[in-house]
N, C-alpha and C. Protein backbone atom coordinates (compact mmCIF):
# COMPACT_ATOMS: atom_id res chain seq x y z
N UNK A 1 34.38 15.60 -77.36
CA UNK A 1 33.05 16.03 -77.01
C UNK A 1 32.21 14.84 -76.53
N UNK A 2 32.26 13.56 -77.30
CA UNK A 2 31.26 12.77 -76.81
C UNK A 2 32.39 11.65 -76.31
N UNK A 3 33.47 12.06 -75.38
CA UNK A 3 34.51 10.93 -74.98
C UNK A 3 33.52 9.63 -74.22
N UNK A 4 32.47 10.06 -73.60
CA UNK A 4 31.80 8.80 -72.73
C UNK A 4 31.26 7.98 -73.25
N UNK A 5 31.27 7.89 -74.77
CA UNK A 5 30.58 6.76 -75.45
C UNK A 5 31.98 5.79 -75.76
N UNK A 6 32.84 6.38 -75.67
CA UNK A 6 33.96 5.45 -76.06
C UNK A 6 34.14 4.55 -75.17
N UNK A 7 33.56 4.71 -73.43
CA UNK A 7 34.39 3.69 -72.25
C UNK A 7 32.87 2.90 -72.39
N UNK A 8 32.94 1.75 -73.21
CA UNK A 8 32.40 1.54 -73.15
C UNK A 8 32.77 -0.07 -71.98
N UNK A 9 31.76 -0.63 -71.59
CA UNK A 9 32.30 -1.92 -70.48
C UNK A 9 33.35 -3.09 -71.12
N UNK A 10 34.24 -3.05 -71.08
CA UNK A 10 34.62 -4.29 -71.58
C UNK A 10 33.98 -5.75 -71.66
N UNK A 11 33.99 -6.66 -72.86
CA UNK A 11 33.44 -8.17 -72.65
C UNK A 11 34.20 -8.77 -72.60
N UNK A 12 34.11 -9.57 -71.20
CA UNK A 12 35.10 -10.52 -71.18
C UNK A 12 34.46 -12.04 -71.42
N UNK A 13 35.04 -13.20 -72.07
CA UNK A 13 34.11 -14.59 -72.23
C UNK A 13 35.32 -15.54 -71.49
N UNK A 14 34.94 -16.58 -70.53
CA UNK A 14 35.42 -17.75 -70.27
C UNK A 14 34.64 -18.89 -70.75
N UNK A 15 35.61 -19.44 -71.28
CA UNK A 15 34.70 -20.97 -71.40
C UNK A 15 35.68 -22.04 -70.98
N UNK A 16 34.55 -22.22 -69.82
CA UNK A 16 35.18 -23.11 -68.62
C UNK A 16 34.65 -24.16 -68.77
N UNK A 17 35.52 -25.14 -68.24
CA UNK A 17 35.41 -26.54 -67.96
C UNK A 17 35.85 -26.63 -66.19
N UNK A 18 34.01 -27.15 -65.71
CA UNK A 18 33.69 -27.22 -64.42
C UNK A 18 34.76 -28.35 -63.47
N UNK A 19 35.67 -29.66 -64.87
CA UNK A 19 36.22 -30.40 -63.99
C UNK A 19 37.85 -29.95 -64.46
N UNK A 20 38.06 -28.57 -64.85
CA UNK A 20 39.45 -28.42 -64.76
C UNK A 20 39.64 -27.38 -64.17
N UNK A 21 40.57 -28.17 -62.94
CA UNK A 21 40.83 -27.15 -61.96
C UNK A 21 41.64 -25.98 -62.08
N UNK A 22 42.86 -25.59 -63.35
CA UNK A 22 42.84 -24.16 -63.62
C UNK A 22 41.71 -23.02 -64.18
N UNK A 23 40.72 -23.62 -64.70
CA UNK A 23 39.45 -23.37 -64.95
C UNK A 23 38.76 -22.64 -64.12
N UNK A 24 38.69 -23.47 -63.26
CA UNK A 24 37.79 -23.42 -62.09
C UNK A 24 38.57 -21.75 -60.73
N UNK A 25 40.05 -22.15 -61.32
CA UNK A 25 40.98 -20.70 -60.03
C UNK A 25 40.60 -19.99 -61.52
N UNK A 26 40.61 -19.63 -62.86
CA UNK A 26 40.52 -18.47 -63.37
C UNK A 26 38.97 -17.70 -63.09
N UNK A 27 38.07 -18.71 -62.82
CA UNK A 27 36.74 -18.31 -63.05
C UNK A 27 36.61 -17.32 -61.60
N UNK A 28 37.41 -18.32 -60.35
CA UNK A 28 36.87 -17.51 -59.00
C UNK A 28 37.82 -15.99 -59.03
N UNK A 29 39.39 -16.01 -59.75
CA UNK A 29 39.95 -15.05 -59.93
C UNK A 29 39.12 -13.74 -60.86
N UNK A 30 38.45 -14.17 -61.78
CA UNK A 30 37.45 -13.46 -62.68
C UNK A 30 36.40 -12.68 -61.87
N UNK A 31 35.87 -14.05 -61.02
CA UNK A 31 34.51 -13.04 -60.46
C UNK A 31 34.94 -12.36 -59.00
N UNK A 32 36.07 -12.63 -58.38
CA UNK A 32 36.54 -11.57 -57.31
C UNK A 32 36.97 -10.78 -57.91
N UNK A 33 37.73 -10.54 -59.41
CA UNK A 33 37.72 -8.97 -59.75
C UNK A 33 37.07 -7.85 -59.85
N UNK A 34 35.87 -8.62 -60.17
CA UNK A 34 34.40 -8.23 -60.15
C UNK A 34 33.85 -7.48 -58.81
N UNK A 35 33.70 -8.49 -57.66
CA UNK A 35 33.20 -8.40 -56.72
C UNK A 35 34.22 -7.12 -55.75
N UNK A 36 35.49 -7.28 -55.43
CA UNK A 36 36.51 -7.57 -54.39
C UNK A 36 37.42 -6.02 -55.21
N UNK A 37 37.90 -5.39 -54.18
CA UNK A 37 38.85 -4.42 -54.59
C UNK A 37 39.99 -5.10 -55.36
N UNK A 38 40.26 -4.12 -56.60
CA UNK A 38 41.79 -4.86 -57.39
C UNK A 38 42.49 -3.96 -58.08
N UNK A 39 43.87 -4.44 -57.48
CA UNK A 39 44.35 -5.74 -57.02
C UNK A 39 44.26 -5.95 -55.71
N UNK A 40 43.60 -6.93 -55.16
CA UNK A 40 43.75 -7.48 -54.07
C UNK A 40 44.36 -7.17 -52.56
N UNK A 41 45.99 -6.67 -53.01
CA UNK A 41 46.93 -6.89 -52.27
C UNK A 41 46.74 -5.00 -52.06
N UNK A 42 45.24 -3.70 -52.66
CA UNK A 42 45.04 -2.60 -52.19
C UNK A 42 43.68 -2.64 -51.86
N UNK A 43 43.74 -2.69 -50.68
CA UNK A 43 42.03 -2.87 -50.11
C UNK A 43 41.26 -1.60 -50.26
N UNK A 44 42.26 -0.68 -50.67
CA UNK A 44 40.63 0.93 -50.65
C UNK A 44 40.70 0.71 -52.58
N UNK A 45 41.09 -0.33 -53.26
CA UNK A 45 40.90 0.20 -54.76
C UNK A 45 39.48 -0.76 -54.90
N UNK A 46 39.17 0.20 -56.26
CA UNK A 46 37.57 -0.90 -56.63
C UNK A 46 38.04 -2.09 -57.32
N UNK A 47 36.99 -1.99 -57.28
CA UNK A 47 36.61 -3.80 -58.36
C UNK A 47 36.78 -2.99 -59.93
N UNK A 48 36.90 -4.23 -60.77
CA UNK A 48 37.16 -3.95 -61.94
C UNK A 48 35.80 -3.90 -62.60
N UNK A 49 35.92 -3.51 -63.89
CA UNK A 49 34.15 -3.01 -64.05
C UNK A 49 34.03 -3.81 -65.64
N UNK A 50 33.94 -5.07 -65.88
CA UNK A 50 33.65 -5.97 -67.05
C UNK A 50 32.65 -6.07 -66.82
N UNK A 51 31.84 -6.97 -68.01
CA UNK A 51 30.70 -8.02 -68.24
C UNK A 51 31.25 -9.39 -68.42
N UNK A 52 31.15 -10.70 -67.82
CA UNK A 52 31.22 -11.22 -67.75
C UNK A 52 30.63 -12.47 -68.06
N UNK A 53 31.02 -13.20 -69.34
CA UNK A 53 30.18 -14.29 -69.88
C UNK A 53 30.66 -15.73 -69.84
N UNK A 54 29.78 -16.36 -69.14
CA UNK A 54 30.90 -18.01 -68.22
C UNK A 54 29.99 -18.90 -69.52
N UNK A 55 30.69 -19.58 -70.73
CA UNK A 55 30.16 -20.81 -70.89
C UNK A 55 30.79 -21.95 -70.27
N UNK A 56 29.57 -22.50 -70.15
CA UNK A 56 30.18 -23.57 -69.38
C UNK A 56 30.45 -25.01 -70.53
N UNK A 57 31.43 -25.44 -70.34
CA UNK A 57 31.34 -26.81 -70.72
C UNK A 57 31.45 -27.01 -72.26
N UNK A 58 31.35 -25.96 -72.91
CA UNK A 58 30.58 -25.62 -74.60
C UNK A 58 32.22 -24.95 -75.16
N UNK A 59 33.04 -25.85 -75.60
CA UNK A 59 34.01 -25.26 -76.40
C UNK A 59 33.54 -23.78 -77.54
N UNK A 60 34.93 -23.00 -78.15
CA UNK A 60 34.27 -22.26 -79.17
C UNK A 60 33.76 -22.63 -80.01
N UNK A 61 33.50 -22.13 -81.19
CA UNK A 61 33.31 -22.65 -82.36
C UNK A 61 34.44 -22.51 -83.49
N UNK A 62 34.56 -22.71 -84.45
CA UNK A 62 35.48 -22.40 -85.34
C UNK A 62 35.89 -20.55 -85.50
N UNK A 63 34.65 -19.90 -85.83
CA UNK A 63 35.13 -18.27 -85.86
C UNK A 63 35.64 -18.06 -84.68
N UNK A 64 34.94 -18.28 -83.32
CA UNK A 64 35.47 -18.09 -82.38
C UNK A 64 37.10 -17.92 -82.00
N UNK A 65 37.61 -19.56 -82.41
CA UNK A 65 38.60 -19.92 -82.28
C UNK A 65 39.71 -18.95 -83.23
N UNK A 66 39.10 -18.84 -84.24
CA UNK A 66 40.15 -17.79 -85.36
C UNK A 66 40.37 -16.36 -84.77
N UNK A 67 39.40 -16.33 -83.79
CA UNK A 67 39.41 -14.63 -83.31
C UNK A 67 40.33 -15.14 -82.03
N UNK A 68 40.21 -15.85 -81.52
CA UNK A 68 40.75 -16.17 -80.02
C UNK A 68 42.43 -16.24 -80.45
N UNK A 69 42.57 -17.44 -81.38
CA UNK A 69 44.36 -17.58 -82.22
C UNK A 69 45.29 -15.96 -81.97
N UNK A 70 44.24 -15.56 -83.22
CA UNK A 70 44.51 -14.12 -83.17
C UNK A 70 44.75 -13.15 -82.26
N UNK A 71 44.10 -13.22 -81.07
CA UNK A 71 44.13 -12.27 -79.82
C UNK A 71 45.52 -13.18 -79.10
N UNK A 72 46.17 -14.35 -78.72
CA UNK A 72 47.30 -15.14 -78.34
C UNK A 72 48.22 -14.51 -78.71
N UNK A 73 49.30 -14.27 -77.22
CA UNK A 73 49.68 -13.35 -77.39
C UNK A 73 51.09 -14.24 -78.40
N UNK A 74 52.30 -13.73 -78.81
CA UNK A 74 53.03 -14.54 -79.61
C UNK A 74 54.38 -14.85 -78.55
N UNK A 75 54.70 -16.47 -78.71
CA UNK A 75 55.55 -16.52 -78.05
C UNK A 75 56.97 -16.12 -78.71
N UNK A 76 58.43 -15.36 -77.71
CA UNK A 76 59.30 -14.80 -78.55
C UNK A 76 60.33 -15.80 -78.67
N UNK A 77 60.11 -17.09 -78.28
CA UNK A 77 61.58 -18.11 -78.28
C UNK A 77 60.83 -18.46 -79.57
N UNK A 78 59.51 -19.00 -80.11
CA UNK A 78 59.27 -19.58 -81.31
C UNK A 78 59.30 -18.83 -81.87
N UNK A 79 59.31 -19.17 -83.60
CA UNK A 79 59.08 -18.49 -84.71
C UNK A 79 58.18 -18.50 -85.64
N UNK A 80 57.16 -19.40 -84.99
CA UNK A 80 56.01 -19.29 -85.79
C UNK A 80 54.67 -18.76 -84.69
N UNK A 81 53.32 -18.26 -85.74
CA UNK A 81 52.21 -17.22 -84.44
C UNK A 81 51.85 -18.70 -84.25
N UNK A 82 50.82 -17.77 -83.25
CA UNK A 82 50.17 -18.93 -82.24
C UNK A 82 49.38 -19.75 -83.21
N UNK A 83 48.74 -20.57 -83.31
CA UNK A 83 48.38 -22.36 -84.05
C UNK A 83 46.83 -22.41 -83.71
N UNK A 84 46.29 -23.06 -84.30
CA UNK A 84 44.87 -24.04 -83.57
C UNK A 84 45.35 -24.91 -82.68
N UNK A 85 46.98 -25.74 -83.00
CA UNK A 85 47.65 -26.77 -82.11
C UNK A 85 47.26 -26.28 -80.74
N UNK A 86 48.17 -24.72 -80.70
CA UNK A 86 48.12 -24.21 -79.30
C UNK A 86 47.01 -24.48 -78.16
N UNK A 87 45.65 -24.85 -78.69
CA UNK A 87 44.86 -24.96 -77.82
C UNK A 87 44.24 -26.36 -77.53
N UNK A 88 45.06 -27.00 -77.99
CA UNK A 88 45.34 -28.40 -77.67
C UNK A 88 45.62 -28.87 -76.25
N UNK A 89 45.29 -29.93 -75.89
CA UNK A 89 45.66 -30.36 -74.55
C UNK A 89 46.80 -31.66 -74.67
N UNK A 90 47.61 -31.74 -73.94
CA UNK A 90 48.38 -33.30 -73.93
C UNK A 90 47.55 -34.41 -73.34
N UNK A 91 45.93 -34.28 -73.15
CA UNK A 91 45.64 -35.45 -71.98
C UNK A 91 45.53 -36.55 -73.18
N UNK A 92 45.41 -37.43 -72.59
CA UNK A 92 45.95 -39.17 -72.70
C UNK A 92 44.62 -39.75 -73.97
N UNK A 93 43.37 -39.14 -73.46
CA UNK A 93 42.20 -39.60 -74.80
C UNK A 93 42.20 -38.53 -75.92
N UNK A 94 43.24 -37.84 -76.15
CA UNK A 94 43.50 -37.29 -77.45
C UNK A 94 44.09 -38.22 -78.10
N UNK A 95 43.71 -38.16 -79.19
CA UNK A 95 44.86 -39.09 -80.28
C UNK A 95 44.64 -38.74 -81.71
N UNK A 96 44.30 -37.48 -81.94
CA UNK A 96 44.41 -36.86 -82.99
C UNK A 96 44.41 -35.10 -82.95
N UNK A 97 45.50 -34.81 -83.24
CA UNK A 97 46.13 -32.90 -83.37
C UNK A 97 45.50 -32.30 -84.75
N UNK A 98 44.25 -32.05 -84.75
CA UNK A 98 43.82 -31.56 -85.72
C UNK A 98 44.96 -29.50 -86.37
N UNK A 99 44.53 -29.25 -87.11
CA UNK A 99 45.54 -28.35 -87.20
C UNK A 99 44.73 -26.84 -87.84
N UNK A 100 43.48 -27.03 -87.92
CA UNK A 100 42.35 -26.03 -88.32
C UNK A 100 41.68 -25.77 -87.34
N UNK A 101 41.15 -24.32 -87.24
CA UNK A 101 40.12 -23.71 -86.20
C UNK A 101 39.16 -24.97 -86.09
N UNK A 102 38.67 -25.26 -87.49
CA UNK A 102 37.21 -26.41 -87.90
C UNK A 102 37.69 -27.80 -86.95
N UNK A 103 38.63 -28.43 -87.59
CA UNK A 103 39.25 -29.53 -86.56
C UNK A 103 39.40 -29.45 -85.27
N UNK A 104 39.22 -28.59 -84.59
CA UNK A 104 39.60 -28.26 -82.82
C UNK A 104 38.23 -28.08 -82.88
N UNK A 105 37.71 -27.05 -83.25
CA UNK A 105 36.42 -27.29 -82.53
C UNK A 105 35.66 -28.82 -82.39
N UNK A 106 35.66 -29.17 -84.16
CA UNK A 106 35.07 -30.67 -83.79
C UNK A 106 35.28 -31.72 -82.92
N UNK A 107 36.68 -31.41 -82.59
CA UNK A 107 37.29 -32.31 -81.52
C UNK A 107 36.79 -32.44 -80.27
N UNK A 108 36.89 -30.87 -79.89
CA UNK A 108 36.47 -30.61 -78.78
C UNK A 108 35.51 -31.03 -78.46
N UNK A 109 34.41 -30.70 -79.04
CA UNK A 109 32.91 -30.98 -79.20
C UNK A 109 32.67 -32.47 -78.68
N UNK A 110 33.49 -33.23 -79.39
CA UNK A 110 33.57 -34.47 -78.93
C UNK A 110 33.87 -35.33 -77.45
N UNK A 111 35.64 -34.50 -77.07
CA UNK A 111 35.89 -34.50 -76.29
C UNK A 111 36.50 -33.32 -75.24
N UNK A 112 36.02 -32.94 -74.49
CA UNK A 112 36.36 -31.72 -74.05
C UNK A 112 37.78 -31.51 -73.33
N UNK A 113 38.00 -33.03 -73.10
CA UNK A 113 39.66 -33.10 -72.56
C UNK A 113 40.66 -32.60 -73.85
N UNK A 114 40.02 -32.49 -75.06
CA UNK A 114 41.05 -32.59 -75.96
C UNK A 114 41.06 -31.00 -75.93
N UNK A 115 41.37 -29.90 -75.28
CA UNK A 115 41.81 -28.52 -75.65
C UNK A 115 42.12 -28.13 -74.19
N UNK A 116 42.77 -26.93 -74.03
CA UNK A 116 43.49 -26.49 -72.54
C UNK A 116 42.02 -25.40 -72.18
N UNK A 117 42.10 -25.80 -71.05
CA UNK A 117 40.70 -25.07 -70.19
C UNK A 117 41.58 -23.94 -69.33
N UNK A 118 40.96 -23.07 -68.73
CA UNK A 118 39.89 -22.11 -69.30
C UNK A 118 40.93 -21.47 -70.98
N UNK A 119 39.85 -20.74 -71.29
CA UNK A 119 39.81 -20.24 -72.22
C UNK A 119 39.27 -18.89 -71.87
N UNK A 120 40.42 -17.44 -71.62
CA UNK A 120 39.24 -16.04 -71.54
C UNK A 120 39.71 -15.43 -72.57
N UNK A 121 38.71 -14.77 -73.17
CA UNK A 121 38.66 -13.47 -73.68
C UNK A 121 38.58 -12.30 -73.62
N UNK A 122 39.28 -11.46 -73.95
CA UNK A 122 38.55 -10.10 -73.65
C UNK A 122 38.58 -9.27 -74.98
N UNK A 123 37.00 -9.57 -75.22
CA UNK A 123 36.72 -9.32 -76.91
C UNK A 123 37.10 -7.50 -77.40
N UNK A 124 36.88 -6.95 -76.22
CA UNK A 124 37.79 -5.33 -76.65
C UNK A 124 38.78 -4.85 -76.91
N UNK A 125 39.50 -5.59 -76.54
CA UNK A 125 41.05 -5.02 -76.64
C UNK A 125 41.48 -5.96 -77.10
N UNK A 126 41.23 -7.27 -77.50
CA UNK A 126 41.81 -8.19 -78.40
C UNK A 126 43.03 -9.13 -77.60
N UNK A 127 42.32 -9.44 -76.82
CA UNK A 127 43.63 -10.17 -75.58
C UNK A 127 42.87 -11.50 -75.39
N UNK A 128 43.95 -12.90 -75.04
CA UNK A 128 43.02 -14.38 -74.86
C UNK A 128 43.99 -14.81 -74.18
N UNK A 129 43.64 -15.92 -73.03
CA UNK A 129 44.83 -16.91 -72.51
C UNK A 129 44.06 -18.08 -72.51
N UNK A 130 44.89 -18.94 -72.88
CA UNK A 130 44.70 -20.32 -72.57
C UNK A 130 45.29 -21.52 -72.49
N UNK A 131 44.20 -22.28 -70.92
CA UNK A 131 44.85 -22.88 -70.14
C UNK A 131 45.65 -22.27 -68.99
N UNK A 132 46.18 -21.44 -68.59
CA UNK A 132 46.45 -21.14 -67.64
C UNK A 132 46.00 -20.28 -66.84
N UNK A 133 46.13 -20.12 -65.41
CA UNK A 133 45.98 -18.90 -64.80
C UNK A 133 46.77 -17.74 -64.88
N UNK A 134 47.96 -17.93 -65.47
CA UNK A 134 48.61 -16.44 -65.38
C UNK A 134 47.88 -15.24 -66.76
N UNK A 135 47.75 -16.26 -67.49
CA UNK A 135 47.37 -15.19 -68.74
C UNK A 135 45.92 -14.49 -68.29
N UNK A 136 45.39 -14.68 -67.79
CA UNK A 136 44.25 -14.47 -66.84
C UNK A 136 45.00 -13.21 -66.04
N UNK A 137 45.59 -13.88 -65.67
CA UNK A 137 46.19 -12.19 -64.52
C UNK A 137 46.32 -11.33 -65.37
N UNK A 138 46.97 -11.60 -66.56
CA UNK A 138 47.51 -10.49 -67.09
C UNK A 138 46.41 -9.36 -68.01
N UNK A 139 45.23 -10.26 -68.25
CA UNK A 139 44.21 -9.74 -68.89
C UNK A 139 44.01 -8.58 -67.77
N UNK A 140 43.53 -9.19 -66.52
CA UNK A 140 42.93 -8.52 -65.38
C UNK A 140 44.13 -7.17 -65.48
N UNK A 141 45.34 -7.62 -65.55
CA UNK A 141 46.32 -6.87 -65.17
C UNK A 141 46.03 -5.15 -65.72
N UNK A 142 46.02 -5.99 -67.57
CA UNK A 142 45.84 -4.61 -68.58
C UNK A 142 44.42 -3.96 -68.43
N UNK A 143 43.29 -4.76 -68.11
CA UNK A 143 42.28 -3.92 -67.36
C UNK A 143 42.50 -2.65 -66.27
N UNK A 144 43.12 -3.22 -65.38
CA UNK A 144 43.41 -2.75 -63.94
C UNK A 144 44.40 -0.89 -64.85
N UNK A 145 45.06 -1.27 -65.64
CA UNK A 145 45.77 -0.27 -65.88
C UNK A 145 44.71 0.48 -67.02
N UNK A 146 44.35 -0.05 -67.24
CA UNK A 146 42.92 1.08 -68.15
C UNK A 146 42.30 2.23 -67.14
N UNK A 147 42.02 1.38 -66.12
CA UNK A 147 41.04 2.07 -65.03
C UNK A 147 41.60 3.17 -64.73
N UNK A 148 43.12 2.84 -64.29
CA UNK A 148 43.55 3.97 -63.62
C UNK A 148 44.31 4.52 -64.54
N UNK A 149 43.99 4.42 -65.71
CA UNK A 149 44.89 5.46 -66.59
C UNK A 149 46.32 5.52 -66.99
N UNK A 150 46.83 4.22 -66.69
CA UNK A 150 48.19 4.34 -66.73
C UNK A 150 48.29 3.70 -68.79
N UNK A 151 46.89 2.80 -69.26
CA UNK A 151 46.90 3.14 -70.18
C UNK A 151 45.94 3.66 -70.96
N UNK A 152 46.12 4.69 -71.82
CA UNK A 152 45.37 5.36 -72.20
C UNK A 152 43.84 4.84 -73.40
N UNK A 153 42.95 5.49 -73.55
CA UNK A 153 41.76 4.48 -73.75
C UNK A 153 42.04 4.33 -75.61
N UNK A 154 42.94 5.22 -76.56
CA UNK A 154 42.91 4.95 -77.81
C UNK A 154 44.75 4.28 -78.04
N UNK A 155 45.22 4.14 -76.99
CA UNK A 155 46.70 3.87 -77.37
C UNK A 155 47.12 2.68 -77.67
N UNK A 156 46.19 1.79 -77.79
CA UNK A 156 46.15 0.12 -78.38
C UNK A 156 45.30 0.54 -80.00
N UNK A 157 45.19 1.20 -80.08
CA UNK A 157 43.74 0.96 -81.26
C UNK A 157 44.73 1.34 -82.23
N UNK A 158 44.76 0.86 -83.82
CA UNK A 158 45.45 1.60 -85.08
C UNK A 158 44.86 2.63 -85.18
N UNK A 159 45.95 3.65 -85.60
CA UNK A 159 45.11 4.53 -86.31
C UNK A 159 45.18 4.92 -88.01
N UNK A 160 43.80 5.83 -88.17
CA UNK A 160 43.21 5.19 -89.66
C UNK A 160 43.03 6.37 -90.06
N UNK A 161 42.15 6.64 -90.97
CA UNK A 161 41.31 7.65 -91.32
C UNK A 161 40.38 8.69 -90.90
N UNK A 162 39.85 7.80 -89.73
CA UNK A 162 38.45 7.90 -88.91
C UNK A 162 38.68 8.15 -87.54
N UNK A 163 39.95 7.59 -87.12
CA UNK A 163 40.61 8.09 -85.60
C UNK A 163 41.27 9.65 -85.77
């Protein structure tokens, strides 16, 4: 009866770093989804229909980061979930791998080279990539298949008591 309160807009968050250049292709990939029919490669489809929140420059914070871990998707060659490590960077003025949400953020804070840029979210459906551009596609991807229904709007959600 009241299905239209459920679609509600998705939030998506990047927190970009203006001098890293995968950063910089997720952000313009982000806002042509926005703008630009998608996917791309079908010029009569729409644009995708998010909200879109760019911090710039401003790592997460610690909760942040515990919700972000959590949304990573799990890799299947390792055997352990995704880390605070994970959002670590290899550049050269790191010299300490903190191993807590609390420790990465502080790091970061410090130095912003020390974690992999961009960073998106998409706080609805519980999905994050970071550092690269593909995990980015793939966010866009599972969007793109919301729209058109290929997945359905409660078929990610547990169900409980109340569903």
């Amino acid at each position: 009866m009241f299905s239209a309160f459920n679609r509600a807009i998705p939030q998506l968050s990047i927190f970009h770093n203006v001098s890293s250049p995968p950063s910089n292709a997720a952000l313009r990939l982000l806002q042509a989804a926005l703008s630009s029919p998608y996917p791309p490669s079908k010029p009569n489809a729409p644009p995708l229909k998010f909200n879109l929140d760019i911090v710039e420059n401003v790592p997460p914070n610690p909760d942040q980061l515990r919700t972000i871990i959590s949304y990573l998707p799990s890799d299947a060659s390792r055997v352990e979930a995704p880390s605070p490590v994970s959002l670590l960077s290899a550049h050269p003025t790191v010299h300490t791998r903190p191993t807590s949400p609390e420790g990465v953020a502080r790091l970061a804070a410090q130095n912003l080279n020390a974690i992999k840029w961009p960073i998106v979210v998409d706080w609805d459906h519980g999905k994050a990539a970071v550092g690269d551009v593909e995990g980015v596609k793939g966010i866009l991807e599972e969007l793109r298949k919301r729209r058109d229904g290929e997945i359905k709007p409660d078929e990610d959600k547990p169900s409980g008591w109340f569903s």
